[in-house]
N, C-alpha and C. Protein backbone atom coordinates (compact mmCIF):
# COMPACT_ATOMS: atom_id res chain seq x y z
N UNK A 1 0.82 -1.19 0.00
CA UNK A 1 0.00 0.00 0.00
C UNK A 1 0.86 1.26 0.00
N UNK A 2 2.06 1.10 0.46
CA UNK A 2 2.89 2.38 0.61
C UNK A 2 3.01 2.77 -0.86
N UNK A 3 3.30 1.65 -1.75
CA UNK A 3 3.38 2.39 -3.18
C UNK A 3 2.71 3.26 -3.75
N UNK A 4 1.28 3.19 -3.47
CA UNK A 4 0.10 3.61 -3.50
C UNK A 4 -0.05 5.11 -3.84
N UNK A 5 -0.27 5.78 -4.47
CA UNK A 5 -0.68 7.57 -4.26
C UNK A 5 -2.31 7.17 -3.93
N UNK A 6 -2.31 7.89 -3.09
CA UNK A 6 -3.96 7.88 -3.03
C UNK A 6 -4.41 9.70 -2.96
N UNK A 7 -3.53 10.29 -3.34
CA UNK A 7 -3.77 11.61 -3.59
C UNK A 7 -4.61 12.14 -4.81
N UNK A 8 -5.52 12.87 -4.81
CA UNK A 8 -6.76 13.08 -6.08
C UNK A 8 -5.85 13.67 -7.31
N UNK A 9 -5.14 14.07 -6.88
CA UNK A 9 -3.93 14.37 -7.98
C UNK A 9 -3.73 13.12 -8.98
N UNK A 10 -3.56 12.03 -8.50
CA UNK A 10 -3.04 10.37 -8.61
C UNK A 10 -4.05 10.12 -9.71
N UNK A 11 -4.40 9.55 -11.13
CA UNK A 11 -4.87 8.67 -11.85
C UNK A 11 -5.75 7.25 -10.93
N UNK A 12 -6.82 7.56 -11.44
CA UNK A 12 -7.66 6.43 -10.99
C UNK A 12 -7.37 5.09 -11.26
N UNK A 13 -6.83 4.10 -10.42
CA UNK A 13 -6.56 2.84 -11.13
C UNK A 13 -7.66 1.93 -10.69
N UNK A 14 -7.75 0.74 -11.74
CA UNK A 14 -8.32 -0.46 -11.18
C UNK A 14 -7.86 -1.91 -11.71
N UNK A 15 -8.57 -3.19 -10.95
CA UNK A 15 -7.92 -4.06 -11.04
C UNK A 15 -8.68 -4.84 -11.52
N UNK A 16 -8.33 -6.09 -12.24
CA UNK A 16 -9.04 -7.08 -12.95
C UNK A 16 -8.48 -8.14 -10.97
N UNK A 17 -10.11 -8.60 -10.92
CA UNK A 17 -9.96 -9.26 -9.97
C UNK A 17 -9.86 -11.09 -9.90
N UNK A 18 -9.31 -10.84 -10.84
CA UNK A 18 -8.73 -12.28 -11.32
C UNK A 18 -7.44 -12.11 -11.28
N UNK A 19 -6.60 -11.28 -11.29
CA UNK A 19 -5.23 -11.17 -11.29
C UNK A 19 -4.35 -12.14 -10.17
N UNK A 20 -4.67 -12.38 -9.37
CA UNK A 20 -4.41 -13.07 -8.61
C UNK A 20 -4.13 -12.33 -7.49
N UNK A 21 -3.20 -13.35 -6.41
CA UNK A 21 -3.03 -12.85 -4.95
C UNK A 21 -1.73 -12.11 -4.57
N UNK A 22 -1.34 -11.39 -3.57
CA UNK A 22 0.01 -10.97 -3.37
C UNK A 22 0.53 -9.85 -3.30
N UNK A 23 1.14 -9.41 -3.82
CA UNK A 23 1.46 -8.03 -4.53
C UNK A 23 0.71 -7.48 -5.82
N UNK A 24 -0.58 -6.80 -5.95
CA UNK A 24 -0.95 -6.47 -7.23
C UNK A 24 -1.02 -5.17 -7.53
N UNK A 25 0.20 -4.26 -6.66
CA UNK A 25 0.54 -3.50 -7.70
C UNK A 25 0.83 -2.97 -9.17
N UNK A 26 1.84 -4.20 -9.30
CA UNK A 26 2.11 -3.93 -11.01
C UNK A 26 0.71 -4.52 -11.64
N UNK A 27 -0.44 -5.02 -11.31
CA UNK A 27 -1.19 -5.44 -12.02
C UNK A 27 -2.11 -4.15 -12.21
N UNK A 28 -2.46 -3.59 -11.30
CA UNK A 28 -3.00 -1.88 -11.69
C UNK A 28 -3.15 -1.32 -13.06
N UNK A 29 -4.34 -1.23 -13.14
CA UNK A 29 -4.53 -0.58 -14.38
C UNK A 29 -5.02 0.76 -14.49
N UNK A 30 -5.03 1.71 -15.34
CA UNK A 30 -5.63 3.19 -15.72
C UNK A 30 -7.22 2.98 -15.52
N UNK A 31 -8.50 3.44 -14.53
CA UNK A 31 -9.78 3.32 -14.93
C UNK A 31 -9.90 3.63 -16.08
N UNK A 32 -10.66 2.79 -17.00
CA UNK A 32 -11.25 3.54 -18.39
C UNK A 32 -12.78 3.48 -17.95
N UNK A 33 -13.57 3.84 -18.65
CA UNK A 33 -14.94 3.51 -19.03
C UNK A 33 -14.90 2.49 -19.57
N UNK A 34 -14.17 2.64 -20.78
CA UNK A 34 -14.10 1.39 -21.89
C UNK A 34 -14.21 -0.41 -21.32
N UNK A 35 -13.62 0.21 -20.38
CA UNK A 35 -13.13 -1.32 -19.61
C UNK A 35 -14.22 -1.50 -18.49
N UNK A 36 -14.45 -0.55 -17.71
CA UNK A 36 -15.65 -1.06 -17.10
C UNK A 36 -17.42 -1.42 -17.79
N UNK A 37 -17.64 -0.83 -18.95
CA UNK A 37 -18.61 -1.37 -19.70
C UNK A 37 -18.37 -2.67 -19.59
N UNK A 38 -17.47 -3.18 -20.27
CA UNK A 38 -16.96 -4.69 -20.92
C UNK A 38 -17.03 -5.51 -19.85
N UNK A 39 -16.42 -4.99 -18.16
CA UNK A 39 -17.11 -5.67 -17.31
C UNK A 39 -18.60 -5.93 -16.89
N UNK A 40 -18.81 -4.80 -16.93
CA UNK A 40 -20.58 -4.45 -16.70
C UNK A 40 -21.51 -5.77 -17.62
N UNK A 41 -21.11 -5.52 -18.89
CA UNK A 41 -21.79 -6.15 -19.97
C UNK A 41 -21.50 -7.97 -19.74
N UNK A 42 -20.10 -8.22 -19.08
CA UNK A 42 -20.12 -9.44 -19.02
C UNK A 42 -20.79 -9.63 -17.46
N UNK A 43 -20.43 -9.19 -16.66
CA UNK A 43 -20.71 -9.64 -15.35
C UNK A 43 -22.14 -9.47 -15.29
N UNK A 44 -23.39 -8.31 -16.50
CA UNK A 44 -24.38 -8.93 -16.29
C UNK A 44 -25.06 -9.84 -17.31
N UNK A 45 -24.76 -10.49 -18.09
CA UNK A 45 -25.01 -11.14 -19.32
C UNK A 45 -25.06 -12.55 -18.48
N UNK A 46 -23.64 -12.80 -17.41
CA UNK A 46 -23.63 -13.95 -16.41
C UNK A 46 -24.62 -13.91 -15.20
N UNK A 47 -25.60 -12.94 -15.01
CA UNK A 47 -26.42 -13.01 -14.10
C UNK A 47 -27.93 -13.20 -14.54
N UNK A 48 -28.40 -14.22 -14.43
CA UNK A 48 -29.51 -14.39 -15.20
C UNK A 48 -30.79 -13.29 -15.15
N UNK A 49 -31.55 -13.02 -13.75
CA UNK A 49 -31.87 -11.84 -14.12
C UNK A 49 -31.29 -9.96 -14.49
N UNK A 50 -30.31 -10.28 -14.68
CA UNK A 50 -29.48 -9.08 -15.85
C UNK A 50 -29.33 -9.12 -16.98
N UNK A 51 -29.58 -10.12 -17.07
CA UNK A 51 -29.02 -10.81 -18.87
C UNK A 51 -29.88 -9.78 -19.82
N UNK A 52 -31.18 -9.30 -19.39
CA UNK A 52 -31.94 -8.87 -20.50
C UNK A 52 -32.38 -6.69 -20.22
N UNK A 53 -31.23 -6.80 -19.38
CA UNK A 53 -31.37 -5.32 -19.56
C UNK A 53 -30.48 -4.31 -20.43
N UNK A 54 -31.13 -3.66 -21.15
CA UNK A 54 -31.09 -2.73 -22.07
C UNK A 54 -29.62 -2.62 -22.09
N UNK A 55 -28.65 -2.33 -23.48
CA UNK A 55 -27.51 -2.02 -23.60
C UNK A 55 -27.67 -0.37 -23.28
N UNK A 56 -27.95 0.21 -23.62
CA UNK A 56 -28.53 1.41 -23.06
C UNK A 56 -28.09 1.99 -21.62
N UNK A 57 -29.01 0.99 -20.87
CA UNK A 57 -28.74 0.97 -19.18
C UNK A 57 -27.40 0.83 -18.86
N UNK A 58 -26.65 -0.59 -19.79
CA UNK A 58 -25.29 -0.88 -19.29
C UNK A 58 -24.44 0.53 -19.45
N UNK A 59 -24.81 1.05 -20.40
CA UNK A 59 -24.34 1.90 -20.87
C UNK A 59 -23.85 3.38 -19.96
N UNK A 60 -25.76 3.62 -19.39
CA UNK A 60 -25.55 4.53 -18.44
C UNK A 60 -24.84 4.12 -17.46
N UNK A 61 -25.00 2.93 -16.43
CA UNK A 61 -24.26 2.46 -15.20
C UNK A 61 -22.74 3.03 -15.61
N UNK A 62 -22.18 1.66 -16.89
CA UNK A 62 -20.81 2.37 -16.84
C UNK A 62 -20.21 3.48 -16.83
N UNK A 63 -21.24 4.42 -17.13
CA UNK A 63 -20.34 6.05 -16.75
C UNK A 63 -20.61 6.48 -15.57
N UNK A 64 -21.45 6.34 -14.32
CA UNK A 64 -21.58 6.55 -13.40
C UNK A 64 -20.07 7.14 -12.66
N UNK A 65 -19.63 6.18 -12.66
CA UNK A 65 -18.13 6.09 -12.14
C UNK A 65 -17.33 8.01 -12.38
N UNK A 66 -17.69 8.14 -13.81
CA UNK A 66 -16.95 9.46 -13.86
C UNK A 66 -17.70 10.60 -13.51
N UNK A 67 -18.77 10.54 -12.85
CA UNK A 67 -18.93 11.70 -12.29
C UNK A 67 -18.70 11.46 -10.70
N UNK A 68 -18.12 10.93 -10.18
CA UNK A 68 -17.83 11.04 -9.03
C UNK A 68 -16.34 11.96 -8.81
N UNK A 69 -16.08 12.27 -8.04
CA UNK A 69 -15.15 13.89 -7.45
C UNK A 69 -14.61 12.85 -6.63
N UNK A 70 -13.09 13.09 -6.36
CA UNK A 70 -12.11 12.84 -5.15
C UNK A 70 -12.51 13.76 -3.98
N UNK A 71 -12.52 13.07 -2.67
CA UNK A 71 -12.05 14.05 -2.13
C UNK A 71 -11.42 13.52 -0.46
N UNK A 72 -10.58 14.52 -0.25
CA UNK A 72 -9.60 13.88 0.90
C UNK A 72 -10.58 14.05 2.10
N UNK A 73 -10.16 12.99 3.17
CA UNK A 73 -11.08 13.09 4.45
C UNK A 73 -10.15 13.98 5.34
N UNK A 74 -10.87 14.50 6.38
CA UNK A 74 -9.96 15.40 7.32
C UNK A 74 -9.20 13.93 8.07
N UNK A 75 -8.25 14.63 8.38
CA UNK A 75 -7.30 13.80 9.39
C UNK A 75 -8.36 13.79 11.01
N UNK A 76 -7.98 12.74 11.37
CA UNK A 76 -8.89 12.35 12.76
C UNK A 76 -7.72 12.68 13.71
């Protein structure tokens, strides 16, 4: 975790959670949209009641993500 920036400055990363166990730093990836659709679309295509909602919807969910704002907590 020390590697970590967790400063809003820092690029949003995420992880394919299949990568395995350990150290998954270097496995870190850039958030895209791109890439969370492709999850979205598979992870609900594998859920049977998801399977039949609108590409549309997937569509909206996956951008959700970018309107969210960083922001630092006060120190306790």
């Amino acid at each position: 975790m020390a590697a970590l920036d967790f400063s809003c400055a820092s690029p949003v990363l995420a992880l394919d959670l299949k990568a395995g166990a350990g150290d998954i730093t270097a496995s870190l990836r850039a958030y895209s949209r791109d890439a969370n659709l492709r999850l979205i679309r598979s992870s609900f295509a594998q859920t049977e009641f998801l399977a039949k909602v609108p590409p549309t919807e997937l569509q909206r969910i996956a951008a959700l993500p970018d309107s969210a704002t960083c922001q630092i907590a006060a120190a306790r």
